[in-house]
PDB file of N, CA and C in Angstrom:
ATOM      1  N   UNK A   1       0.842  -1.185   0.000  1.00  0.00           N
ATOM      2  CA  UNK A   1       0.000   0.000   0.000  1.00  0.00           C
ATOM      3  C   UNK A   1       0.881   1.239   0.000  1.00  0.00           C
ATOM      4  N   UNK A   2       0.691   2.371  -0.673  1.00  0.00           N
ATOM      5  CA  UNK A   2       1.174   3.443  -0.868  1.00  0.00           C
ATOM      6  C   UNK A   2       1.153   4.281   0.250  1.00  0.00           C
ATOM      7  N   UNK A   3       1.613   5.485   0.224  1.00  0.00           N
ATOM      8  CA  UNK A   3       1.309   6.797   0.674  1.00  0.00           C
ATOM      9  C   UNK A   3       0.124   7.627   0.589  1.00  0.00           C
ATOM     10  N   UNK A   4      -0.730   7.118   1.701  1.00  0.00           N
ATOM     11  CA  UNK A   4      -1.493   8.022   0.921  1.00  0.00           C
ATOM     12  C   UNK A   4      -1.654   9.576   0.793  1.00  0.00           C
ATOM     13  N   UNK A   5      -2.915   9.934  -0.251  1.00  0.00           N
ATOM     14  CA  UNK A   5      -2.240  11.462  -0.915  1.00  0.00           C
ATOM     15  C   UNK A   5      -3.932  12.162  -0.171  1.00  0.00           C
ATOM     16  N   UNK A   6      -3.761  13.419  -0.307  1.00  0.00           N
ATOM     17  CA  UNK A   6      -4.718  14.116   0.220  1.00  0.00           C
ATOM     18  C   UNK A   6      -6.136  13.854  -0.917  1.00  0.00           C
ATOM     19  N   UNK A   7      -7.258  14.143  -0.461  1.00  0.00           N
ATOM     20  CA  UNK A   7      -8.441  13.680  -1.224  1.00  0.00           C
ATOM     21  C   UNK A   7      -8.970  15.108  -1.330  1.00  0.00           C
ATOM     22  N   UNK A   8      -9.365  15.399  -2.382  1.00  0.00           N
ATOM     23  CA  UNK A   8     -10.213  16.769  -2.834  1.00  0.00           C
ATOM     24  C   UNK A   8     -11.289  16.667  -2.887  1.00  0.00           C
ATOM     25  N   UNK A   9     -12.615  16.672  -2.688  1.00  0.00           N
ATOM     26  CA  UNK A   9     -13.573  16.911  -2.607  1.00  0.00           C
ATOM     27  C   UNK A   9     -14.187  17.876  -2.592  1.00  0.00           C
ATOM     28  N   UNK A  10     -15.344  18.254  -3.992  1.00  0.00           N
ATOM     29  CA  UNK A  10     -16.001  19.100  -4.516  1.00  0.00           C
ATOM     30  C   UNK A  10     -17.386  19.043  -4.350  1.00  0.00           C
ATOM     31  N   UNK A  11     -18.156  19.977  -4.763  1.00  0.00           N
ATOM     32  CA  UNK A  11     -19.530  19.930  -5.005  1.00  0.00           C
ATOM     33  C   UNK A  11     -19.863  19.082  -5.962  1.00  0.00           C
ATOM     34  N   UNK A  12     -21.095  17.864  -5.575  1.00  0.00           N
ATOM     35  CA  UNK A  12     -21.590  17.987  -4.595  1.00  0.00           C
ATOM     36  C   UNK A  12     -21.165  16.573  -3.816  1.00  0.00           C
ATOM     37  N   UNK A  13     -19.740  16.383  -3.965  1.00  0.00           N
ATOM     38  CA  UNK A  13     -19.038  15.099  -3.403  1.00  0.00           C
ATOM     39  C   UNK A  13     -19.248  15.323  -2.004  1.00  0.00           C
ATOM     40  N   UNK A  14     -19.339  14.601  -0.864  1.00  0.00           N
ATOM     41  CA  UNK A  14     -19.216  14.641   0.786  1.00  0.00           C
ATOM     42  C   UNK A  14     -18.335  13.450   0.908  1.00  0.00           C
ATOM     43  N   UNK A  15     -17.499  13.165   1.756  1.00  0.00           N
ATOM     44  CA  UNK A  15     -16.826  12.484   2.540  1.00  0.00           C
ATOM     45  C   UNK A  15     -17.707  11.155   3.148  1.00  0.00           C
ATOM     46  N   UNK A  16     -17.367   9.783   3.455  1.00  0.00           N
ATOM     47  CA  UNK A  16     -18.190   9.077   3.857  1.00  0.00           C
ATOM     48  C   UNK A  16     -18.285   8.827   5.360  1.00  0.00           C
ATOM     49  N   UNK A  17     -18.947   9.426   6.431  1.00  0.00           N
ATOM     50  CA  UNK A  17     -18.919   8.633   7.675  1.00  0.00           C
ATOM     51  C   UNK A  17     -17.378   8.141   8.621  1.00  0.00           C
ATOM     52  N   UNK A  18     -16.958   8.550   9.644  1.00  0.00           N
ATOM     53  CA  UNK A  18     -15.829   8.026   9.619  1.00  0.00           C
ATOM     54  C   UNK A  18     -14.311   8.455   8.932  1.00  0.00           C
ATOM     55  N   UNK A  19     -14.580   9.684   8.105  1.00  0.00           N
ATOM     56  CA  UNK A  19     -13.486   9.701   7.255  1.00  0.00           C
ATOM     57  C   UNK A  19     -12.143  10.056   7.961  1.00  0.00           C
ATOM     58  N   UNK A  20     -12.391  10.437   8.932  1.00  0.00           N
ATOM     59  CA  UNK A  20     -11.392  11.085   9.636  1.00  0.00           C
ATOM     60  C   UNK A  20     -11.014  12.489   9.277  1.00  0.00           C
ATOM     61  N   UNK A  21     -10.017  13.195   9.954  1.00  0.00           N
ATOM     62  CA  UNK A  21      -9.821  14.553   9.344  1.00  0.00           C
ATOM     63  C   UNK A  21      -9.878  15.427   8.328  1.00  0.00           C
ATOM     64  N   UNK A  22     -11.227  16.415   8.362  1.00  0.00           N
ATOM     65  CA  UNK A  22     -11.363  16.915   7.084  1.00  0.00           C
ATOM     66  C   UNK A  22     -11.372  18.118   7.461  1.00  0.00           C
ATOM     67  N   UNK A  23     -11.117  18.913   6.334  1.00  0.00           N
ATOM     68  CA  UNK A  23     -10.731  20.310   6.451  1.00  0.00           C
ATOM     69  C   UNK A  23     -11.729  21.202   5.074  1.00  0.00           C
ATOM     70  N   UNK A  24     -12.096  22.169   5.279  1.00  0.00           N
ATOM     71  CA  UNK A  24     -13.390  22.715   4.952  1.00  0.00           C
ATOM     72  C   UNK A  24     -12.448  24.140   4.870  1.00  0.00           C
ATOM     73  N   UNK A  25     -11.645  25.078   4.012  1.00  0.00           N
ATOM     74  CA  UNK A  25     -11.604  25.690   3.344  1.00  0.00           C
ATOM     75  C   UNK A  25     -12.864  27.025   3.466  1.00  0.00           C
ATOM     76  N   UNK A  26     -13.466  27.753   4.231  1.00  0.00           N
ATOM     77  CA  UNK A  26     -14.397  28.417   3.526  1.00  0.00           C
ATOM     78  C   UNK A  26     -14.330  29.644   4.249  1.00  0.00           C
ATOM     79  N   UNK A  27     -15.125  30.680   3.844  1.00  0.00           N
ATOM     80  CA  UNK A  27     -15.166  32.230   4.506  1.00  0.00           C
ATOM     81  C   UNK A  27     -14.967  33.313   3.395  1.00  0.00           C
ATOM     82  N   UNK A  28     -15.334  34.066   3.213  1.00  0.00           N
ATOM     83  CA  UNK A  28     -15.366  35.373   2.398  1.00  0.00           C
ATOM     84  C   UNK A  28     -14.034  35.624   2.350  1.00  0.00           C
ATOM     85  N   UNK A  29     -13.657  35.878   1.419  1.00  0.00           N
ATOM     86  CA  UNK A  29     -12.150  36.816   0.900  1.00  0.00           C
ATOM     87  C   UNK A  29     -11.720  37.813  -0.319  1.00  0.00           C
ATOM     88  N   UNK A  30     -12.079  38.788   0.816  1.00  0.00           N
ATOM     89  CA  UNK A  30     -12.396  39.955  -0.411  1.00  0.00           C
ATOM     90  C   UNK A  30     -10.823  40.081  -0.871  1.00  0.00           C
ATOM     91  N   UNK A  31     -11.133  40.006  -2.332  1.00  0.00           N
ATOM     92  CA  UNK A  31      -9.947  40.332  -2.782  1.00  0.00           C
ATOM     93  C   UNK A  31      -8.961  39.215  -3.365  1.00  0.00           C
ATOM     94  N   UNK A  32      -9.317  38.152  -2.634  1.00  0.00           N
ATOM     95  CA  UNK A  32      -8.992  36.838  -2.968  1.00  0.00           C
ATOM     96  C   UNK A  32      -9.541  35.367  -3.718  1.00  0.00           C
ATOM     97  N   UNK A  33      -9.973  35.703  -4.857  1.00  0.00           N
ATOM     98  CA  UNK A  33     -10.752  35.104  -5.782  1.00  0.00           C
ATOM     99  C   UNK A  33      -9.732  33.624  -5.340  1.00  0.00           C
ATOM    100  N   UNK A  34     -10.871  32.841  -5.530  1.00  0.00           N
ATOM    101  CA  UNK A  34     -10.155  31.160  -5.476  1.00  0.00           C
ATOM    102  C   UNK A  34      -9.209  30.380  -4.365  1.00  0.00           C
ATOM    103  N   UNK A  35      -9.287  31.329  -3.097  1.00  0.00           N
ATOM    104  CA  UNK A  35      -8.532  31.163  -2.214  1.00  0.00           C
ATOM    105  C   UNK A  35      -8.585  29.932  -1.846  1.00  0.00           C
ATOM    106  N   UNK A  36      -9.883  29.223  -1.745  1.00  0.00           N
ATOM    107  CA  UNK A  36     -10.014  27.860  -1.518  1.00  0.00           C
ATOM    108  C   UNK A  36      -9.329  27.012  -1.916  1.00  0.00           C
ATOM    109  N   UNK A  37      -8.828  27.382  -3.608  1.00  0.00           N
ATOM    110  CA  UNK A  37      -8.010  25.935  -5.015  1.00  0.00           C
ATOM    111  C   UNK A  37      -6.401  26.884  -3.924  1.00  0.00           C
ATOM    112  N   UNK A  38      -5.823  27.500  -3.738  1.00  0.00           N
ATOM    113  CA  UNK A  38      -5.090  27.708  -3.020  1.00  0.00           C
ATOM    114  C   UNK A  38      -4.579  27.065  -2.361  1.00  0.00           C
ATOM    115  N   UNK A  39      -5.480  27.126  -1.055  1.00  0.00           N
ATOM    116  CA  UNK A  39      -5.202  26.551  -0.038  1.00  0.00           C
ATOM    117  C   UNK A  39      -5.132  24.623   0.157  1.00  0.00           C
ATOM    118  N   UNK A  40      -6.137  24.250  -0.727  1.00  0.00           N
ATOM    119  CA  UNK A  40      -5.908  22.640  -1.040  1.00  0.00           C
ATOM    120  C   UNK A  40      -4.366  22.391  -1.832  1.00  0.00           C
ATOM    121  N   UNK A  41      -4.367  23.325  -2.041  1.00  0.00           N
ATOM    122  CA  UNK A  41      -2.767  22.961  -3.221  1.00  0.00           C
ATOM    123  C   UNK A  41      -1.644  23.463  -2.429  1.00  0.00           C
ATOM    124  N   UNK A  42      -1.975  24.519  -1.279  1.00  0.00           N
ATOM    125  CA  UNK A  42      -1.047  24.157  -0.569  1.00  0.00           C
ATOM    126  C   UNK A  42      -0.366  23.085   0.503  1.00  0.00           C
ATOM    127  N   UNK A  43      -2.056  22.794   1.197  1.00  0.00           N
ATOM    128  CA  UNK A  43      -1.609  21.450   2.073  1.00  0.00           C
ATOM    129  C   UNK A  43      -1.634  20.504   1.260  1.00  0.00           C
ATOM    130  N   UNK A  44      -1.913  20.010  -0.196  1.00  0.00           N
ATOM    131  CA  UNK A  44      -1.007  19.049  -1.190  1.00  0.00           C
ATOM    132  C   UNK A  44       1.132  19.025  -1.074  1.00  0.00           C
ATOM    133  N   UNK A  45       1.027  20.595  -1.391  1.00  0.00           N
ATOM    134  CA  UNK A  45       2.556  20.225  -1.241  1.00  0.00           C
ATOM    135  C   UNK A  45       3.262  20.347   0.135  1.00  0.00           C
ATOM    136  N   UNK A  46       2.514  20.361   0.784  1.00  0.00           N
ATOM    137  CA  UNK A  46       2.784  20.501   3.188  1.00  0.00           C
ATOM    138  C   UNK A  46       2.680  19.055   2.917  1.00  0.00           C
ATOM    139  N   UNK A  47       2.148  17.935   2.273  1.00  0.00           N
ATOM    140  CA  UNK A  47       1.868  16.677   2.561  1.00  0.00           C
ATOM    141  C   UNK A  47       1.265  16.143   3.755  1.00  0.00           C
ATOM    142  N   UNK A  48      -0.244  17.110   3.539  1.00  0.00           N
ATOM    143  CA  UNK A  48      -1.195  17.034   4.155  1.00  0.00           C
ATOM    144  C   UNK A  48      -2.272  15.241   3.309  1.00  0.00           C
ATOM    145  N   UNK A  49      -2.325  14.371   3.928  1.00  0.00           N
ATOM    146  CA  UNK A  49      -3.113  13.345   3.403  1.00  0.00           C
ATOM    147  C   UNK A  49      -4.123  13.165   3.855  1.00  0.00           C
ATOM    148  N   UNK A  50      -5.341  13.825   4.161  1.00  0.00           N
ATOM    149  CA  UNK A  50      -6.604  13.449   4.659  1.00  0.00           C
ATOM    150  C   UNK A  50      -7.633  14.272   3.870  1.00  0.00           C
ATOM    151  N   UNK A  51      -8.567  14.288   4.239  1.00  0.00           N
ATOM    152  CA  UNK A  51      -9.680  14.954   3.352  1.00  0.00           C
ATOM    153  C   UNK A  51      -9.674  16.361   3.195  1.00  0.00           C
ATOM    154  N   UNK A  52      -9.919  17.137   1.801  1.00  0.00           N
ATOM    155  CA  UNK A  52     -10.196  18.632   2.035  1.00  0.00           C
ATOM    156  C   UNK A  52     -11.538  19.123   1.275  1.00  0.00           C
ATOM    157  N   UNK A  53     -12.695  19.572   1.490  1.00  0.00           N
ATOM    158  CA  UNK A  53     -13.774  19.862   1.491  1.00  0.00           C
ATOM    159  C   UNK A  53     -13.445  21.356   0.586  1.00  0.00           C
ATOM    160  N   UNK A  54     -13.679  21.070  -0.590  1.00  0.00           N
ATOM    161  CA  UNK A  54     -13.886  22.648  -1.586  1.00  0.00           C
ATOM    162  C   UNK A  54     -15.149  22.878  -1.769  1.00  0.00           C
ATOM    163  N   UNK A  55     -15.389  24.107  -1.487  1.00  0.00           N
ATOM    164  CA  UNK A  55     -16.762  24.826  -1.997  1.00  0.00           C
ATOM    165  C   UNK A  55     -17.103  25.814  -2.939  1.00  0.00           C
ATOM    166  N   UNK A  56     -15.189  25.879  -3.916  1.00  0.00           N
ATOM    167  CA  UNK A  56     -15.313  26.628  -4.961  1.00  0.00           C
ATOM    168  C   UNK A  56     -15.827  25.818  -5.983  1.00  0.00           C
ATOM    169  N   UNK A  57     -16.670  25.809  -7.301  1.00  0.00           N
ATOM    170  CA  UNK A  57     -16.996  25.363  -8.327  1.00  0.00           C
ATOM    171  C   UNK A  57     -16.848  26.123  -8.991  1.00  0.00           C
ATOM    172  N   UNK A  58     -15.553  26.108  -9.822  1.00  0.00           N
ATOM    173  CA  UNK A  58     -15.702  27.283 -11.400  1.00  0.00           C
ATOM    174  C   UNK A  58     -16.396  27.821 -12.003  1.00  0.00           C
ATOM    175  N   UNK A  59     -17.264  28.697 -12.163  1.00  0.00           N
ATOM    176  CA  UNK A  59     -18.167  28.675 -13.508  1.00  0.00           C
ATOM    177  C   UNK A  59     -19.593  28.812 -12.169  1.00  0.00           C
ATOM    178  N   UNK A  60     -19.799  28.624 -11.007  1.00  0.00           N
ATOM    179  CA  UNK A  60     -21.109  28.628 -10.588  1.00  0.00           C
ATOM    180  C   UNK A  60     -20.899  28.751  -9.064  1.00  0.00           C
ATOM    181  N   UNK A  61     -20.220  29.954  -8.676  1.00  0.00           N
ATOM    182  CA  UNK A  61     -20.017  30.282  -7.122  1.00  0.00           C
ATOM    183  C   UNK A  61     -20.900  30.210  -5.886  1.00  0.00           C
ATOM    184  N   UNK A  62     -22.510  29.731  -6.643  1.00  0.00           N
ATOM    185  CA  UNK A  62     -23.240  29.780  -5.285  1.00  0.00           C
ATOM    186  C   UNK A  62     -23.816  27.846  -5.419  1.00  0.00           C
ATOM    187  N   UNK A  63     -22.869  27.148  -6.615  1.00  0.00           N
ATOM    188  CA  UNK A  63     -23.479  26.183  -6.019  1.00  0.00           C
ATOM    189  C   UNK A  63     -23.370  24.680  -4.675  1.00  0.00           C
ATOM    190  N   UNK A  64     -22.459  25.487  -4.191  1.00  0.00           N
ATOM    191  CA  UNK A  64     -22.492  24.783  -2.430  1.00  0.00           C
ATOM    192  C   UNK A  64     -23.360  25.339  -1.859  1.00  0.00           C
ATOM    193  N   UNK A  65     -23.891  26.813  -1.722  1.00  0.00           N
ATOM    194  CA  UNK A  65     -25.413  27.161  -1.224  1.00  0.00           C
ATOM    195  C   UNK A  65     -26.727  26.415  -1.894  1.00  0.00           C
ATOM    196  N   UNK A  66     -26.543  25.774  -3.102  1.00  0.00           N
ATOM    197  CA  UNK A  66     -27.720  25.934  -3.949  1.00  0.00           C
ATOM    198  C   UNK A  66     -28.641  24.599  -3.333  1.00  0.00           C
ATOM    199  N   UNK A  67     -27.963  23.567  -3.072  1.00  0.00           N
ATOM    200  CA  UNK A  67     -28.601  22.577  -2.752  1.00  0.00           C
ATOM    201  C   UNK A  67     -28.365  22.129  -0.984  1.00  0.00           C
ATOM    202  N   UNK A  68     -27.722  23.177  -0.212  1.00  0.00           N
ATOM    203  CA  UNK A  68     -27.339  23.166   1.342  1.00  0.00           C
ATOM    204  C   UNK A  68     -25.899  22.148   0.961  1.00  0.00           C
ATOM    205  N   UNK A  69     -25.245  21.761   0.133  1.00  0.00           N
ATOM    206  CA  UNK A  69     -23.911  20.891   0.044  1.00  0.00           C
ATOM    207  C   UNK A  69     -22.841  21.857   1.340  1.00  0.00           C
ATOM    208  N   UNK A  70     -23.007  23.254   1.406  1.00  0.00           N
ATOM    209  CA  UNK A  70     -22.146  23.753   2.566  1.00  0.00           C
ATOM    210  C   UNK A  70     -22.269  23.356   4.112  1.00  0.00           C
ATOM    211  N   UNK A  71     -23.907  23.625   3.668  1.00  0.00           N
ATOM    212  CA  UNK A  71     -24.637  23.109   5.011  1.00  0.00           C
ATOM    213  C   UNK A  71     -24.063  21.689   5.899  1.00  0.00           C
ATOM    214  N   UNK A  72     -23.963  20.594   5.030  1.00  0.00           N
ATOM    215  CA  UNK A  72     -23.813  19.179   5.180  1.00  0.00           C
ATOM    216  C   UNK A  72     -22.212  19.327   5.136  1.00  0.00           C
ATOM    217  N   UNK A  73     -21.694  19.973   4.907  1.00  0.00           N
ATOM    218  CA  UNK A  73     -19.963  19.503   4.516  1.00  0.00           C
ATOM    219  C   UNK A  73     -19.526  20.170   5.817  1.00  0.00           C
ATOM    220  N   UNK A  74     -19.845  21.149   6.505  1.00  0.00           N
ATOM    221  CA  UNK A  74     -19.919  22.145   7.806  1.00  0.00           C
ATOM    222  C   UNK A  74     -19.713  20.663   8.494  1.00  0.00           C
ATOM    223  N   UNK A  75     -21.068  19.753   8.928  1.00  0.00           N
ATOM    224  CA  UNK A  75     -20.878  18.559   9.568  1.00  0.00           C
ATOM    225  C   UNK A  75     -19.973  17.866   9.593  1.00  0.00           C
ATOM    226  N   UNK A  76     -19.026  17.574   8.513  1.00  0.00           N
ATOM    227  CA  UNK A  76     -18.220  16.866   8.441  1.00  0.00           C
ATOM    228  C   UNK A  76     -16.703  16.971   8.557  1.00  0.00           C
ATOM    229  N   UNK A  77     -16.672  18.405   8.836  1.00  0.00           N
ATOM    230  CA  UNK A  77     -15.317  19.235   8.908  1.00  0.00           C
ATOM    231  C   UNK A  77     -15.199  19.126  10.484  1.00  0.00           C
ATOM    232  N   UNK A  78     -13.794  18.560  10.134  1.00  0.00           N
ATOM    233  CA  UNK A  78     -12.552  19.010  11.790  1.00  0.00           C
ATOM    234  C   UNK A  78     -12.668  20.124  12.017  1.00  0.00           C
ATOM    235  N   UNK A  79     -12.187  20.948  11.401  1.00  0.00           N
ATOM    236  CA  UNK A  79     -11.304  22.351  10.703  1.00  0.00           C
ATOM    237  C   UNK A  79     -11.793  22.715   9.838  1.00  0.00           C
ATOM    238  N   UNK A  80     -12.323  24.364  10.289  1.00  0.00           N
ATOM    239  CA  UNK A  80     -13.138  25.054   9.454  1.00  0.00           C
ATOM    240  C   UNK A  80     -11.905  26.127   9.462  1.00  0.00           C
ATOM    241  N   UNK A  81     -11.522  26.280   8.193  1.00  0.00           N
ATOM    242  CA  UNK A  81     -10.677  27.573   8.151  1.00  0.00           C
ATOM    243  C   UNK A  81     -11.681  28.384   7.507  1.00  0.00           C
ATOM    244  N   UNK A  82     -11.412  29.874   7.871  1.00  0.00           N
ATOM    245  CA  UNK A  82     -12.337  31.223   7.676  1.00  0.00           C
ATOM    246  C   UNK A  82     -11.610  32.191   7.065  1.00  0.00           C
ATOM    247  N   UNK A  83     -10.215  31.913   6.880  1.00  0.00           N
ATOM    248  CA  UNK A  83      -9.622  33.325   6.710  1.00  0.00           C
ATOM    249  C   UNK A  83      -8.416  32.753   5.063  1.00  0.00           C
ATOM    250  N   UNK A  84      -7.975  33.650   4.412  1.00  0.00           N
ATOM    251  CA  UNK A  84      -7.341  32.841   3.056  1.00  0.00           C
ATOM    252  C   UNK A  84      -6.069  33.342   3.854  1.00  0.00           C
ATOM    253  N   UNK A  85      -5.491  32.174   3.112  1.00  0.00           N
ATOM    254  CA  UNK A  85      -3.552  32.394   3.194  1.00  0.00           C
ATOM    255  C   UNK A  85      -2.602  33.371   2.936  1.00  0.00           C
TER     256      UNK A  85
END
């Protein structure tokens, strides 16, 4: 068995039960378009390996509000970061 590598998870993917440490990316950042693809790509190269919860979707910024996917991913987060890097 390998190393394992950090898991990305998007809208409207969730984590299963159990996953262990997940990290949820979210909070307003004025000024900082995409801070979220950021911050997953940074704890990629920190060799961070556990789950990270994105709520950016390219092309359609409100759809983690659209169906509550923020709502439910909130539940599943260790670590709610609020503030960008």
């Amino acid at each position: 068995m390998g190393i394992p590598r950090l898991r990305h998870l998007t809208v409207p993917d969730l984590p299963s039960p159990g996953a262990g440490t997940v990290i949820l990316p979210a909070g307003l950042a004025t000024g900082r378009p995409r801070f979220q693809h950021q911050t997953v790509h940074l704890l990629a190269e920190c060799g961070f390996r556990r789950t990270v919860l994105d709520p950016l979707v390219l092309g359609d910024p409100y759809a983690a509000w659209r169906d509550g996917w923020l709502d439910r991913a909130e539940t599943y987060a260790s670590t709610l970061w609020c503030s960008p890097l």
